[in-house]
N, C-alpha and C. Protein backbone atom coordinates (compact mmCIF):
# COMPACT_ATOMS: atom_id res chain seq x y z
N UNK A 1 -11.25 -7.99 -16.26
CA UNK A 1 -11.79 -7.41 -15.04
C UNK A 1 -10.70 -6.54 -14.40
N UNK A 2 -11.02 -5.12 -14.12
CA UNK A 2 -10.28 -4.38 -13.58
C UNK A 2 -9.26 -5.16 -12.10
N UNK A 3 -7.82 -4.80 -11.57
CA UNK A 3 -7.34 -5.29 -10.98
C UNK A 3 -7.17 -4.00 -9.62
N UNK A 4 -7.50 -4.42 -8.34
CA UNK A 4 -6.61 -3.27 -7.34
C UNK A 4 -6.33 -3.75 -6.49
N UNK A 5 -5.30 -2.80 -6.10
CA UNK A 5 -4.56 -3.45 -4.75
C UNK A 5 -4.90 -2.53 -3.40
N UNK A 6 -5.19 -3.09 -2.48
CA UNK A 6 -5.85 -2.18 -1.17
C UNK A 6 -4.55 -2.59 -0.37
N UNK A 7 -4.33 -1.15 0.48
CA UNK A 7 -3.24 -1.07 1.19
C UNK A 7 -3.90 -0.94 2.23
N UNK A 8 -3.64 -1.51 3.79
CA UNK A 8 -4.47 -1.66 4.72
C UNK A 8 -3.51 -1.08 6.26
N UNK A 9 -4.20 -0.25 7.02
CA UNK A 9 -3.40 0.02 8.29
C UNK A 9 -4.32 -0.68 9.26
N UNK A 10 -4.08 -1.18 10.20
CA UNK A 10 -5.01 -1.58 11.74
C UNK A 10 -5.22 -0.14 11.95
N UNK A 11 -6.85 0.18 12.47
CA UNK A 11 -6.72 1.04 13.46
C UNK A 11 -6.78 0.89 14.64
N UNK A 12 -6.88 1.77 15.83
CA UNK A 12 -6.66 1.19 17.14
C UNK A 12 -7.49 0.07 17.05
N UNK A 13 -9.10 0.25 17.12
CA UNK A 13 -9.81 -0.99 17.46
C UNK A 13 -9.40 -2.43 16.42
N UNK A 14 -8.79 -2.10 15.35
CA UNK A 14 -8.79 -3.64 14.46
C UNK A 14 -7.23 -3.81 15.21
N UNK A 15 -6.28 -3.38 15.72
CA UNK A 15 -4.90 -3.91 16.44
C UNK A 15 -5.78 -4.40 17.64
N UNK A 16 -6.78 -3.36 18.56
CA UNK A 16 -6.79 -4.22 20.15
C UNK A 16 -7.50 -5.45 19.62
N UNK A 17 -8.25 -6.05 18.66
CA UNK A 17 -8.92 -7.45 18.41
C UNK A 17 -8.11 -8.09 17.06
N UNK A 18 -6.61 -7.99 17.32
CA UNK A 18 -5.66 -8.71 15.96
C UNK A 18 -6.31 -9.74 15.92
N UNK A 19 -6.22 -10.75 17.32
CA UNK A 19 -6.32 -12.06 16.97
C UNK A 19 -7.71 -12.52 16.45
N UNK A 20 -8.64 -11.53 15.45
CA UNK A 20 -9.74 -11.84 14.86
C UNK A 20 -9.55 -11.79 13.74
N UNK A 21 -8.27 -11.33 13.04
CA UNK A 21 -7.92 -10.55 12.00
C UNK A 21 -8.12 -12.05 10.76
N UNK A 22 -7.76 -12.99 11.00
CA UNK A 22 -8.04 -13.80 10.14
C UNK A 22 -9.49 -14.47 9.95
N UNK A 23 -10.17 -14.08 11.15
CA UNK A 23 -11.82 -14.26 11.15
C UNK A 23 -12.32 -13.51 9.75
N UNK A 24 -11.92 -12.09 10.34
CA UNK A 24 -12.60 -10.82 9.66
C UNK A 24 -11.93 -11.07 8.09
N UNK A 25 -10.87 -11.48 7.58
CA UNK A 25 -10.59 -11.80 6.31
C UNK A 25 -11.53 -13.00 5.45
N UNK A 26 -11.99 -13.84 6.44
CA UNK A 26 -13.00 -14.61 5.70
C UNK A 26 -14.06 -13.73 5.92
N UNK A 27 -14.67 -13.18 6.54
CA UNK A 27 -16.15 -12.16 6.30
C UNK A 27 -15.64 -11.45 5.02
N UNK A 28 -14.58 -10.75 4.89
CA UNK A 28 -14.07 -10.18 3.87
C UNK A 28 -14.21 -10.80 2.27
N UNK A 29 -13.75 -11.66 2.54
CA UNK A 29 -13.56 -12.49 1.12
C UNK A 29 -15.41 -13.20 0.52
N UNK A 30 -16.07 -13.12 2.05
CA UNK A 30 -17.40 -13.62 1.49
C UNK A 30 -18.45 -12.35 1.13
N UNK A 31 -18.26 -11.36 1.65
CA UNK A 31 -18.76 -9.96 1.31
C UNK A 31 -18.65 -9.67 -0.08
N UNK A 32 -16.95 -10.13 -0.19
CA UNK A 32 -16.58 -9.61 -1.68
C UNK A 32 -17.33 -10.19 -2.61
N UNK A 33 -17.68 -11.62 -2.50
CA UNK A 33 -18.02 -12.67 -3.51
C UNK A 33 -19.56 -12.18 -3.77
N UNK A 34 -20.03 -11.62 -2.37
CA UNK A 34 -21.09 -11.51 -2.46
C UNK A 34 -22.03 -9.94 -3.79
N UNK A 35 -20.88 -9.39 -3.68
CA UNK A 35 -20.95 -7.89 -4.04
C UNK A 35 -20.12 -8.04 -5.44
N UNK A 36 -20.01 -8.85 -6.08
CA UNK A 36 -19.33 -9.63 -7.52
C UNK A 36 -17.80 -9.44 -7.37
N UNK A 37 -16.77 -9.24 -6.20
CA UNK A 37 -15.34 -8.49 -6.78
C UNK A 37 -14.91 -10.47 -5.95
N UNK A 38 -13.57 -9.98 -6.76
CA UNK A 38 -12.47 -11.92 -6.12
C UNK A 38 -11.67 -11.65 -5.40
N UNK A 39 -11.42 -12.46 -4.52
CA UNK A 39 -10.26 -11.72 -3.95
C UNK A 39 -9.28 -12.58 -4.26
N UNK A 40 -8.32 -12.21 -4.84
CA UNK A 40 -6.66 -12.69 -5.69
C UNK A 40 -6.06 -13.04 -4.18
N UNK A 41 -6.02 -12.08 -3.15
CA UNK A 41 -5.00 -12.84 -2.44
C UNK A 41 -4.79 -11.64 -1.23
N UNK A 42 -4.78 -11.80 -0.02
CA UNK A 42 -4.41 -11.27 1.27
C UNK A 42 -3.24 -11.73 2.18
N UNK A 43 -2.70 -10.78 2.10
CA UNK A 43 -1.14 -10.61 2.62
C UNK A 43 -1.04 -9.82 3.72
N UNK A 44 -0.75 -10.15 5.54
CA UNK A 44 -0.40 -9.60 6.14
C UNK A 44 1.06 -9.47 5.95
N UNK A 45 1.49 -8.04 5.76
CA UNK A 45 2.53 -7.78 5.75
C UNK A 45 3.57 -7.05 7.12
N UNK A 46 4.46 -6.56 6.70
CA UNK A 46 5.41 -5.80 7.75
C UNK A 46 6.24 -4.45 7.46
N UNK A 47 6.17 -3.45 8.41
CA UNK A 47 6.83 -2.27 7.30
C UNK A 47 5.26 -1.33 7.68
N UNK A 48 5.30 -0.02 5.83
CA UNK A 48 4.15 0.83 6.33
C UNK A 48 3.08 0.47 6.43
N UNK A 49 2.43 -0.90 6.09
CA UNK A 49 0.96 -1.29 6.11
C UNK A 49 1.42 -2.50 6.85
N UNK A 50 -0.11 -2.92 7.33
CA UNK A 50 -0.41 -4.08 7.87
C UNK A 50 -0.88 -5.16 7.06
N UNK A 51 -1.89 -4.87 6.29
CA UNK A 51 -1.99 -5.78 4.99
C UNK A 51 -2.21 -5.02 3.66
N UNK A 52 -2.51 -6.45 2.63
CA UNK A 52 -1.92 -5.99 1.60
C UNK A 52 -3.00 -7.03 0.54
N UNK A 53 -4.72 -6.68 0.17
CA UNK A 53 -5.12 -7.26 -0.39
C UNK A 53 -5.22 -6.71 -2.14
N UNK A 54 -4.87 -7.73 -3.01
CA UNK A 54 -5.54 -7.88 -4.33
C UNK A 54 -6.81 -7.99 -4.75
N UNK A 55 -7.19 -7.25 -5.56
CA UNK A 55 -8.46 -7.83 -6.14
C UNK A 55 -8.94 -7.69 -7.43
N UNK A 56 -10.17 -8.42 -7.85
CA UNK A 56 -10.65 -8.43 -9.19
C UNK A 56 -11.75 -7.92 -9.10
N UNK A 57 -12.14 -6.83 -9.88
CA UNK A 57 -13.87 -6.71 -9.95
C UNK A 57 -13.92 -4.92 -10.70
N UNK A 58 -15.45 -5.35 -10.78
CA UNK A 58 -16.06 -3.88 -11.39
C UNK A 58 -15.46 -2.38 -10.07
N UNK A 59 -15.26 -1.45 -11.15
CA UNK A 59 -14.62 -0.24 -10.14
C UNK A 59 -15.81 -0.13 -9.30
N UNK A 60 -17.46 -0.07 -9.61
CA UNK A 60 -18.33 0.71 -8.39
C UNK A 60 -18.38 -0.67 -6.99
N UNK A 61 -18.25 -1.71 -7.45
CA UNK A 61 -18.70 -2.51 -6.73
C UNK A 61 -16.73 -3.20 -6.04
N UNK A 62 -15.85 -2.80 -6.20
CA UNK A 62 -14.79 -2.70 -5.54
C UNK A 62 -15.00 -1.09 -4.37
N UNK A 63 -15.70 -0.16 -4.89
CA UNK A 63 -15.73 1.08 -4.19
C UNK A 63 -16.89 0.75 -3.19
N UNK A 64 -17.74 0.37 -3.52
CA UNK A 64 -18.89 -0.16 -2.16
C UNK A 64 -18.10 -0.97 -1.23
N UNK A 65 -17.16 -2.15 -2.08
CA UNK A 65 -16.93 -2.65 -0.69
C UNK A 65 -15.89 -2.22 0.44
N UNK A 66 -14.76 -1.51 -0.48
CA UNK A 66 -14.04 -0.53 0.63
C UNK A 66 -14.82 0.24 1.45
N UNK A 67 -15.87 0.76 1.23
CA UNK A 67 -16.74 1.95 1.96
C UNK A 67 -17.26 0.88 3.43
N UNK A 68 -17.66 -0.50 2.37
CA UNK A 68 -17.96 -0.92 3.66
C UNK A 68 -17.41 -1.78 4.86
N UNK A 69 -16.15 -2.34 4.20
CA UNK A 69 -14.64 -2.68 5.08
C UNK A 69 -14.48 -1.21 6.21
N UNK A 70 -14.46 -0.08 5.50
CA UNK A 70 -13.83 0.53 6.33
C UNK A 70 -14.78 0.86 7.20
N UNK A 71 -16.48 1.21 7.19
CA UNK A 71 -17.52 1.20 7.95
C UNK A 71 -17.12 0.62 9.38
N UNK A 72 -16.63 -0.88 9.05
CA UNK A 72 -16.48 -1.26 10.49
C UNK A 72 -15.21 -1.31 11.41
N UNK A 73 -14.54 -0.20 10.71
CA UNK A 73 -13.65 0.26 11.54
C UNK A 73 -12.56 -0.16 12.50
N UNK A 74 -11.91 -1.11 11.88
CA UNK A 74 -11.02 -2.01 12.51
C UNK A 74 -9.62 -1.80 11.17
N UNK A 75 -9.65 -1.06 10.17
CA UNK A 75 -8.79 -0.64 9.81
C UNK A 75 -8.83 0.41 8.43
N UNK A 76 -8.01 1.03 8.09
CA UNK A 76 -8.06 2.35 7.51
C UNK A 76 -7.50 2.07 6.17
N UNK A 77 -7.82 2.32 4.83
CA UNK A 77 -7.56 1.83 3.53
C UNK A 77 -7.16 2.63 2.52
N UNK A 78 -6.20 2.15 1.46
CA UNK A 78 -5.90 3.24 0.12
C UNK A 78 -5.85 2.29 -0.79
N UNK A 79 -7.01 2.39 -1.76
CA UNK A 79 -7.37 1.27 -2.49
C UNK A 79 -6.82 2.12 -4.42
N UNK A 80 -5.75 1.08 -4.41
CA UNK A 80 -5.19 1.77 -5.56
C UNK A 80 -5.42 0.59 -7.16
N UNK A 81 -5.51 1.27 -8.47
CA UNK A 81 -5.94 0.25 -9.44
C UNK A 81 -5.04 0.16 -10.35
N UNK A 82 -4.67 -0.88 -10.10
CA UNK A 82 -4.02 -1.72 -10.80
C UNK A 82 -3.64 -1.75 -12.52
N UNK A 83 -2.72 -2.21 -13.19
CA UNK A 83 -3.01 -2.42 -14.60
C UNK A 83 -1.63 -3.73 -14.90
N UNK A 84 -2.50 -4.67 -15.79
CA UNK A 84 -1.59 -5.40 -16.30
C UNK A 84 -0.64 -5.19 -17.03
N UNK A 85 -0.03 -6.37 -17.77
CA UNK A 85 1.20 -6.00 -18.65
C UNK A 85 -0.29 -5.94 -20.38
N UNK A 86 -0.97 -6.66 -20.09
CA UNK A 86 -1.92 -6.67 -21.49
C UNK A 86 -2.73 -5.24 -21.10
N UNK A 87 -2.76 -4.64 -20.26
CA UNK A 87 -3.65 -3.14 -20.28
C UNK A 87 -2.75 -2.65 -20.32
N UNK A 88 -1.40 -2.57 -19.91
CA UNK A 88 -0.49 -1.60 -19.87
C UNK A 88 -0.26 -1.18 -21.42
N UNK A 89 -0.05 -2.48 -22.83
CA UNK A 89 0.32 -2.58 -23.70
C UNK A 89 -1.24 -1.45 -24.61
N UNK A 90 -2.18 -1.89 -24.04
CA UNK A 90 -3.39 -1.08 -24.69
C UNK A 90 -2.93 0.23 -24.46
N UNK A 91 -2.38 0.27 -23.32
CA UNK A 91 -2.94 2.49 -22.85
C UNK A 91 -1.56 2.70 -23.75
N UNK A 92 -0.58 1.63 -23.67
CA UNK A 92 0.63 2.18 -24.17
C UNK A 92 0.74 2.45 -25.96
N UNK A 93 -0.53 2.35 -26.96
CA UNK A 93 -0.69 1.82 -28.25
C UNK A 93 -1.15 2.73 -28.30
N UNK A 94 -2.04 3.94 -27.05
CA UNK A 94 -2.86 5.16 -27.28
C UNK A 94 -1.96 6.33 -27.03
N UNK A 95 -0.44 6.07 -26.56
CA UNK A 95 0.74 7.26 -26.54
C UNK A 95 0.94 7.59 -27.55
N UNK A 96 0.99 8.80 -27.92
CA UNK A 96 1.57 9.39 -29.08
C UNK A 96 2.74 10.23 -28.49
């Protein structure tokens, strides 16, 4: 199953309601389940992003659910994909 990592900023409205921010990560994680993707793991971080989620799932149905994370507008996203050391070794067997 494809792997990505979403890089996450607060926008104004998801900073003025932080202290929901761990609410809205369980809506998050049950959306995901709901829409087939896993979520590996959510990391508020420190520095250029605010968080920092993993995930597992099909590319269209990882792309619906960013569309619809960011819909509600409590923070702004760059959802980047991932590759293992066992996919890395595949793409790397197709270098010539």
């Amino acid at each position: 199953m494809p792997t990505y990592v979403m890089l996450s900023h607060f926008t104004e409205q998801g900073i003025k309601s932080v202290k929901d921010t761990v609410k809205r990560s369980e809506a998050f994680k049950t959306a995901a389940k709901a829409a087939g993707v896993t979520v590996k793991e959510i990391l508020w971080v420190q520095g250029q992003y605010d968080v920092v989620t993993i995930l597992e799932g099909p590319d269209e149905a990882i792309a619906a659910l960013g569309l619809s994370v960011a819909k509600l507008g409590n923070i702004s996203s760059q959802t980047l994909r991932g590759f293992t050391t066992a996919d890395m070794e595949k793409i790397l067997a197709k270098v010539s």
